[in-house]
N, C-alpha and C. Protein backbone atom coordinates (compact mmCIF):
# COMPACT_ATOMS: atom_id res chain seq x y z
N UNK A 1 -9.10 47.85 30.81
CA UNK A 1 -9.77 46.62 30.46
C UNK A 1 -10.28 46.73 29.03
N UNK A 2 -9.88 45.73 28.22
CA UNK A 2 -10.28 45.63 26.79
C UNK A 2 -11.97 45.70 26.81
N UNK A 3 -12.59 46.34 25.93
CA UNK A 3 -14.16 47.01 25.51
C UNK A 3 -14.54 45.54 25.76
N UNK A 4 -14.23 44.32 24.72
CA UNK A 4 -15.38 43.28 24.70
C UNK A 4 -15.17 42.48 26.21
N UNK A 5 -14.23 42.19 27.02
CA UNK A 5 -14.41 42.25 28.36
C UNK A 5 -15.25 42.86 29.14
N UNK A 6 -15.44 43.98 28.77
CA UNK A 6 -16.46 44.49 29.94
C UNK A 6 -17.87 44.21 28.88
N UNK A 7 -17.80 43.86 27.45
CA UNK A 7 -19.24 43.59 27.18
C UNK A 7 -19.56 42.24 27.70
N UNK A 8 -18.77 41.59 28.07
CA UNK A 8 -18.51 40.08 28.35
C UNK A 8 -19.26 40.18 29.92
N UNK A 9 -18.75 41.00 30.86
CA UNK A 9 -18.65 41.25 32.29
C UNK A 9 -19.89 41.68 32.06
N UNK A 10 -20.48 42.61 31.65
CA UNK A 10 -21.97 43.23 31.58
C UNK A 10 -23.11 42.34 31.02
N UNK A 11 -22.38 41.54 30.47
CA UNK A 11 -23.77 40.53 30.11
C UNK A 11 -23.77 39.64 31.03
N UNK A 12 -22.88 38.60 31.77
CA UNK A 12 -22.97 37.90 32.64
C UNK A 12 -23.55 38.41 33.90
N UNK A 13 -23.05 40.07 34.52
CA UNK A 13 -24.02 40.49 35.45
C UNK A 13 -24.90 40.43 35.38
N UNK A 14 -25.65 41.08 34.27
CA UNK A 14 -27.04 41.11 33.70
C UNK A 14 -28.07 40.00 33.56
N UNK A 15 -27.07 38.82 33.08
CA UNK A 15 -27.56 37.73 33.08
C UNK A 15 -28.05 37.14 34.70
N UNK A 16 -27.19 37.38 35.47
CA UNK A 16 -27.41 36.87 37.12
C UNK A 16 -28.07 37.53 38.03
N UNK A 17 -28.56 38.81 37.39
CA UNK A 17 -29.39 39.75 37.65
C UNK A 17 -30.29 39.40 37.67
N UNK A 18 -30.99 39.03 36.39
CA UNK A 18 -31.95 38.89 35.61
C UNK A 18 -32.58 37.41 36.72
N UNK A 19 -31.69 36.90 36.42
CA UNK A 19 -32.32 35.01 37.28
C UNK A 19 -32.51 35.46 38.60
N UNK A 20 -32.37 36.33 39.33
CA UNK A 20 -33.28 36.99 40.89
C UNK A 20 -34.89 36.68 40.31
N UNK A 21 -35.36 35.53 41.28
CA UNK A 21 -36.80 35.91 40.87
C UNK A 21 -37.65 36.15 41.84
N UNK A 22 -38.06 37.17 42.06
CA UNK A 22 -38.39 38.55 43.25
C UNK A 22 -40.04 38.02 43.24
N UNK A 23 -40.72 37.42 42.39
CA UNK A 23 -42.28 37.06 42.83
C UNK A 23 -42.01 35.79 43.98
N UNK A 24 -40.29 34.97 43.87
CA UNK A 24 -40.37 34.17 44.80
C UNK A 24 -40.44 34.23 46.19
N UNK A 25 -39.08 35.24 45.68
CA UNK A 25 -38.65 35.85 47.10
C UNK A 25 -39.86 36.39 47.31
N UNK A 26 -40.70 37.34 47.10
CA UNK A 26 -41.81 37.85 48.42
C UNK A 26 -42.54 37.18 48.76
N UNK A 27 -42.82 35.91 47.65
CA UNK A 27 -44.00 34.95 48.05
C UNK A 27 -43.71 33.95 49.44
N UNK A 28 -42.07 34.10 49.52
CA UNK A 28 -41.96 33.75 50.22
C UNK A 28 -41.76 34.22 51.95
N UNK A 29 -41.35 35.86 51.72
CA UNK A 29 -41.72 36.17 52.90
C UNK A 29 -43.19 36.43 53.81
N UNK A 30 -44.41 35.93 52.38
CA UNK A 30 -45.17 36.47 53.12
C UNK A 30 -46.17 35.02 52.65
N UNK A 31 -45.09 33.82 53.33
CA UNK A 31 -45.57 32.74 54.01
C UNK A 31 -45.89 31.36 52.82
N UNK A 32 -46.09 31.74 51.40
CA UNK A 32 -45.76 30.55 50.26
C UNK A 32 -44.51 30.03 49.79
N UNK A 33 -44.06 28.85 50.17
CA UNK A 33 -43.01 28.35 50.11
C UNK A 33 -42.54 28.18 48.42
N UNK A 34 -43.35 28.19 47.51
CA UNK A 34 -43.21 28.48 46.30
C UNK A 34 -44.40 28.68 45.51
N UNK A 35 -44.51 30.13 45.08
CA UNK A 35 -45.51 30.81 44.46
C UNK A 35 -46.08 29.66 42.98
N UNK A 36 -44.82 29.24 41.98
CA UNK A 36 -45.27 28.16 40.80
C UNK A 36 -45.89 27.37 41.55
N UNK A 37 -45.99 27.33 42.64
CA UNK A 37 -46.96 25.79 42.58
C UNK A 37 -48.61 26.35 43.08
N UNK A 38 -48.87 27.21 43.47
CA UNK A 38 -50.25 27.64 43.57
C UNK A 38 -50.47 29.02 41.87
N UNK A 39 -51.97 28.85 41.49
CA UNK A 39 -52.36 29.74 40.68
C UNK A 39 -52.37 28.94 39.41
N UNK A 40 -51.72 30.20 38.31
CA UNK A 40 -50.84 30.32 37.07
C UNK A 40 -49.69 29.07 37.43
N UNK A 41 -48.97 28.92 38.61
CA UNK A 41 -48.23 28.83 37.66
C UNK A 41 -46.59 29.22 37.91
N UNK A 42 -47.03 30.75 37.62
CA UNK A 42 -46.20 31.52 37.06
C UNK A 42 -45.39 32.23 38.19
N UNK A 43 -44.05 33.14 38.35
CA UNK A 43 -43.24 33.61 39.59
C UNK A 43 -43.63 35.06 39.20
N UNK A 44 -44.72 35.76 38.17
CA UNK A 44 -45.00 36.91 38.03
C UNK A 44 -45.91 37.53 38.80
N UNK A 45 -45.86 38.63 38.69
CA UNK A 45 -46.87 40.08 39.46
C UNK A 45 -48.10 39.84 39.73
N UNK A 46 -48.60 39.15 38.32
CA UNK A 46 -50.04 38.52 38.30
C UNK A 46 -50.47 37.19 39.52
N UNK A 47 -49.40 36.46 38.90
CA UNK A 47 -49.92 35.29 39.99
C UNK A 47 -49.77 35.80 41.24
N UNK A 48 -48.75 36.40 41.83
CA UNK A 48 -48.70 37.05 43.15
C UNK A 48 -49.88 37.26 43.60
N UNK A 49 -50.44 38.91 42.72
CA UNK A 49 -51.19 39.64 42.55
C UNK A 49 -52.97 38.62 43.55
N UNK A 50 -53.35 37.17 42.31
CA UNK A 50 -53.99 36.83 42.50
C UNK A 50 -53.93 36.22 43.92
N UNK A 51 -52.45 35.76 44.25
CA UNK A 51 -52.64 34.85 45.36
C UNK A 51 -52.14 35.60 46.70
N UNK A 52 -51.57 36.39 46.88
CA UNK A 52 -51.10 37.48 47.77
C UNK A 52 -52.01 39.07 47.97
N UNK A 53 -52.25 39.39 47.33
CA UNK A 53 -52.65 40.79 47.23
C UNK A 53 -52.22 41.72 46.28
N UNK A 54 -52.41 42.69 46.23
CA UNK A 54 -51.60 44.18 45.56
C UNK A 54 -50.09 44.40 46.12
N UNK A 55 -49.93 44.69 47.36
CA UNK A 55 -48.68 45.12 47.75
C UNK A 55 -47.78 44.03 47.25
N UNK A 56 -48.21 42.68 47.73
CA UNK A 56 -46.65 41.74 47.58
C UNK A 56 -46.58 41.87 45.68
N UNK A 57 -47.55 42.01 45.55
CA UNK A 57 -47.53 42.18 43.55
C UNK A 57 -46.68 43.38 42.88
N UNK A 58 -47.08 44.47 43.72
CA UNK A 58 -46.35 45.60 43.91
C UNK A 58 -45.14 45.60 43.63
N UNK A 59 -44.69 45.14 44.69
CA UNK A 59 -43.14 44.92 45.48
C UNK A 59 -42.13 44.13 44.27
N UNK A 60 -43.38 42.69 43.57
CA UNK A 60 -42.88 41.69 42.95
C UNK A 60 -42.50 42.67 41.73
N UNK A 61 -43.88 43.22 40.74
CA UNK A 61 -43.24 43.91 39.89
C UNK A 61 -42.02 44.98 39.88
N UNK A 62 -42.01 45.91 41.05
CA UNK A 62 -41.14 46.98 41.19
C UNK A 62 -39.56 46.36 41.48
N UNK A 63 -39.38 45.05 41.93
CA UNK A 63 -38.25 44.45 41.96
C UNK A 63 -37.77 43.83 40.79
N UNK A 64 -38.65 43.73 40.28
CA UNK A 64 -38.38 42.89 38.72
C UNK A 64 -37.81 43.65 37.38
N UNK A 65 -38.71 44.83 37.50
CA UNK A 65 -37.78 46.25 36.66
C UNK A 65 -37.07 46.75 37.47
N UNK A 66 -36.44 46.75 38.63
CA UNK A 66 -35.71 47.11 39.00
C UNK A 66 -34.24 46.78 38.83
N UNK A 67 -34.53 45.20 38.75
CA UNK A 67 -33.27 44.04 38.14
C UNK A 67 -32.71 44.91 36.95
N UNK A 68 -33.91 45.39 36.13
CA UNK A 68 -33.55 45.39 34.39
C UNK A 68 -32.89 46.82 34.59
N UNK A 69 -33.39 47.90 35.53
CA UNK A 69 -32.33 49.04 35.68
C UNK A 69 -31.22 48.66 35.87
N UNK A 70 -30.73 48.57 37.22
CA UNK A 70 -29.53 48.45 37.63
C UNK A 70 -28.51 47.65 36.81
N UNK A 71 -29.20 45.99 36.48
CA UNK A 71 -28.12 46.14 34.86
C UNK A 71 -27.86 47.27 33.85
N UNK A 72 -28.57 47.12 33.27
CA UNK A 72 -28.41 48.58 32.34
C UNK A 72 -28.04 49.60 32.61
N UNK A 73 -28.06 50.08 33.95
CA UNK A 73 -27.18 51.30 33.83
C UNK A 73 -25.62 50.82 34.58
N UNK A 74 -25.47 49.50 34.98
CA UNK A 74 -24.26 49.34 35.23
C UNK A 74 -23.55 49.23 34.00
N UNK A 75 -24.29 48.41 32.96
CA UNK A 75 -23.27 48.32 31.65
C UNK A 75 -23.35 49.97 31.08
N UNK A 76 -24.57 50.94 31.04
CA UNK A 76 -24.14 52.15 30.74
C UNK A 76 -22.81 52.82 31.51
N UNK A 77 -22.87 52.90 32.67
CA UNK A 77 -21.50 53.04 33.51
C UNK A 77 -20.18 52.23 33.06
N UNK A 78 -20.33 51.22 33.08
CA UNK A 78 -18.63 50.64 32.35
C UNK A 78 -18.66 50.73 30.70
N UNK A 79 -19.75 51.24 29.97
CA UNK A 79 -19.65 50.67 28.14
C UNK A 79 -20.36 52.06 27.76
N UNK A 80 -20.88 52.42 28.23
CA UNK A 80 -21.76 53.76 27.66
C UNK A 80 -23.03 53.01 26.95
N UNK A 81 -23.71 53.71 25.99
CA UNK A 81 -24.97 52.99 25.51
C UNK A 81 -24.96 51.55 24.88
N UNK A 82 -23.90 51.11 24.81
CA UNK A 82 -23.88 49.86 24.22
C UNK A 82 -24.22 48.83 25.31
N UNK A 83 -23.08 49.51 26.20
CA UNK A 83 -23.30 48.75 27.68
C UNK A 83 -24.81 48.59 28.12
N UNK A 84 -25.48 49.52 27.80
CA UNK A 84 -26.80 50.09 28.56
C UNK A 84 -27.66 49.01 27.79
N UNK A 85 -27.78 48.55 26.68
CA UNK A 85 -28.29 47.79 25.71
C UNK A 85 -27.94 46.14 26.42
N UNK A 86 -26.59 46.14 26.49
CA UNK A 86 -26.30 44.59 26.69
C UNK A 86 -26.64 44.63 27.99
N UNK A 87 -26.29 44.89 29.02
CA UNK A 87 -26.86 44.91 30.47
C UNK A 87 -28.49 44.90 30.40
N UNK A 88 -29.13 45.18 29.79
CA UNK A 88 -30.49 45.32 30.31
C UNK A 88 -31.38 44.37 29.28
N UNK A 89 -30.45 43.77 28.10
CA UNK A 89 -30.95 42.65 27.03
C UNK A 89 -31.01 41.14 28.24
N UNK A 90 -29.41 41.57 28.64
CA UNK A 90 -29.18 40.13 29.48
C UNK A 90 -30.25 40.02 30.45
N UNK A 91 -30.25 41.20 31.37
CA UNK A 91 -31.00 40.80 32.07
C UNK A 91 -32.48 40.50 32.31
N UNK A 92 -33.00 41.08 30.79
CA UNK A 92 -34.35 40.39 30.45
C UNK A 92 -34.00 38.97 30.34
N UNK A 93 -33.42 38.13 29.12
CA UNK A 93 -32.93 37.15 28.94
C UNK A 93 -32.70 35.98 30.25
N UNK A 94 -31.92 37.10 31.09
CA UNK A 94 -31.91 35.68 32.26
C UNK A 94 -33.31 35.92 33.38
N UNK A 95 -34.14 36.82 32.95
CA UNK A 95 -35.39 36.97 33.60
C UNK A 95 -36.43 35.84 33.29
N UNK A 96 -36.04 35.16 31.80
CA UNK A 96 -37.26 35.28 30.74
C UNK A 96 -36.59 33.19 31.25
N UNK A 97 -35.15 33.48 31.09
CA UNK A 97 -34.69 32.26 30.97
C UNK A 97 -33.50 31.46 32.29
N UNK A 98 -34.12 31.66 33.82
CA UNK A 98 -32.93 31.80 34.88
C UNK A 98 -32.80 30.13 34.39
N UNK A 99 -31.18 30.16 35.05
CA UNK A 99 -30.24 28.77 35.10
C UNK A 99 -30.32 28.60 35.92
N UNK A 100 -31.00 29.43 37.17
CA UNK A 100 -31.08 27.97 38.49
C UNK A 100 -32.29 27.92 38.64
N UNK A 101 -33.52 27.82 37.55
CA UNK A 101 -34.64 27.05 37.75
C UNK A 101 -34.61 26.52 36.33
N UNK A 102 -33.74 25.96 36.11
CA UNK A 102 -33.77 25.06 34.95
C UNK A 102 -33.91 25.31 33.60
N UNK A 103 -33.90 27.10 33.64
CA UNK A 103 -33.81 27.32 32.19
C UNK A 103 -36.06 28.01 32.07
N UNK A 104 -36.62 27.89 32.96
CA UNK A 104 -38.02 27.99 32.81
C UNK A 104 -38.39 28.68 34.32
N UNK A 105 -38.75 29.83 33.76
CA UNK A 105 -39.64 30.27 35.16
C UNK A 105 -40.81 29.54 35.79
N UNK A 106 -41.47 29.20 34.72
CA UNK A 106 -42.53 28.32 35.10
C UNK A 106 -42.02 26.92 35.61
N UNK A 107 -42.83 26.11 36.71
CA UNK A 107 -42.65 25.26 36.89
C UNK A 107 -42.95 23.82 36.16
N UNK A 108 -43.99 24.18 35.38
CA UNK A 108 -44.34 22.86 34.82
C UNK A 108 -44.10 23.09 32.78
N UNK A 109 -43.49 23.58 32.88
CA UNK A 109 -43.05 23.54 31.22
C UNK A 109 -41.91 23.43 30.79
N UNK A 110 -41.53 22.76 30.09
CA UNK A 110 -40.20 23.09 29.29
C UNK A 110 -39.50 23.82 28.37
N UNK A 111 -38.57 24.14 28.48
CA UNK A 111 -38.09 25.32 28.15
C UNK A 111 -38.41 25.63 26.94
N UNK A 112 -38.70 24.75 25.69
CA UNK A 112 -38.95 25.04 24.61
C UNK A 112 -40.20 25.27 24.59
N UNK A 113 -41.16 25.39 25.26
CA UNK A 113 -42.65 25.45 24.90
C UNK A 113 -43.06 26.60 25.22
């Protein structure tokens, strides 16, 4: 497989990686149907934190760098350090910026703000 293919393949993982948003998912197993709409706000550790407890905050942060590993060392595995760079850029990027909540983690802002 040609090099910029798999930089191609490693950023799009990374990217779909990244848009997992893990403060939802726990908020939602442990009974908030969507965390943005109580608090902050926000699908982060903190708002959890405030509205759940420690553990589901826990869980939220440790899943969230966990995203940014497993990209990164998948693009280190197919690209070597370059890979390791683009895998774990993307998947901040689609952390910071997921496409299936519209481009905004937050619920009430737009993407440019």
């Amino acid at each position: 497989m040609a090099l910029w293919l798999k930089y191609v393949l490693i950023a799009v993982v990374g990217y779909l990686l990244g848009n997992i948003s893990v403060g939802i998912l726990v908020a939602k197993l442990y009974g908030i149907k969507d965390i943005r709409k109580v608090g902050s706000g926000n699908a982060g550790s903190t708002n959890v934190l405030r509205n759940l407890g420690w553990l589901p905050s826990v869980l939220t942060l440790v899943g969230d760098c966990l995203k940014s590993f497993i990209a990164a060392q998948l693009g280190r595995c197919l690209a070597g350090d370059v890979g390791l760079l683009i895998g774990g850029t993307a998947a901040i990027l689609g952390h910071d910026f997921p496409v299936f909540f519209k481009w905004a983690a937050r619920a009430s802002r737009p993407p440019w703000a």
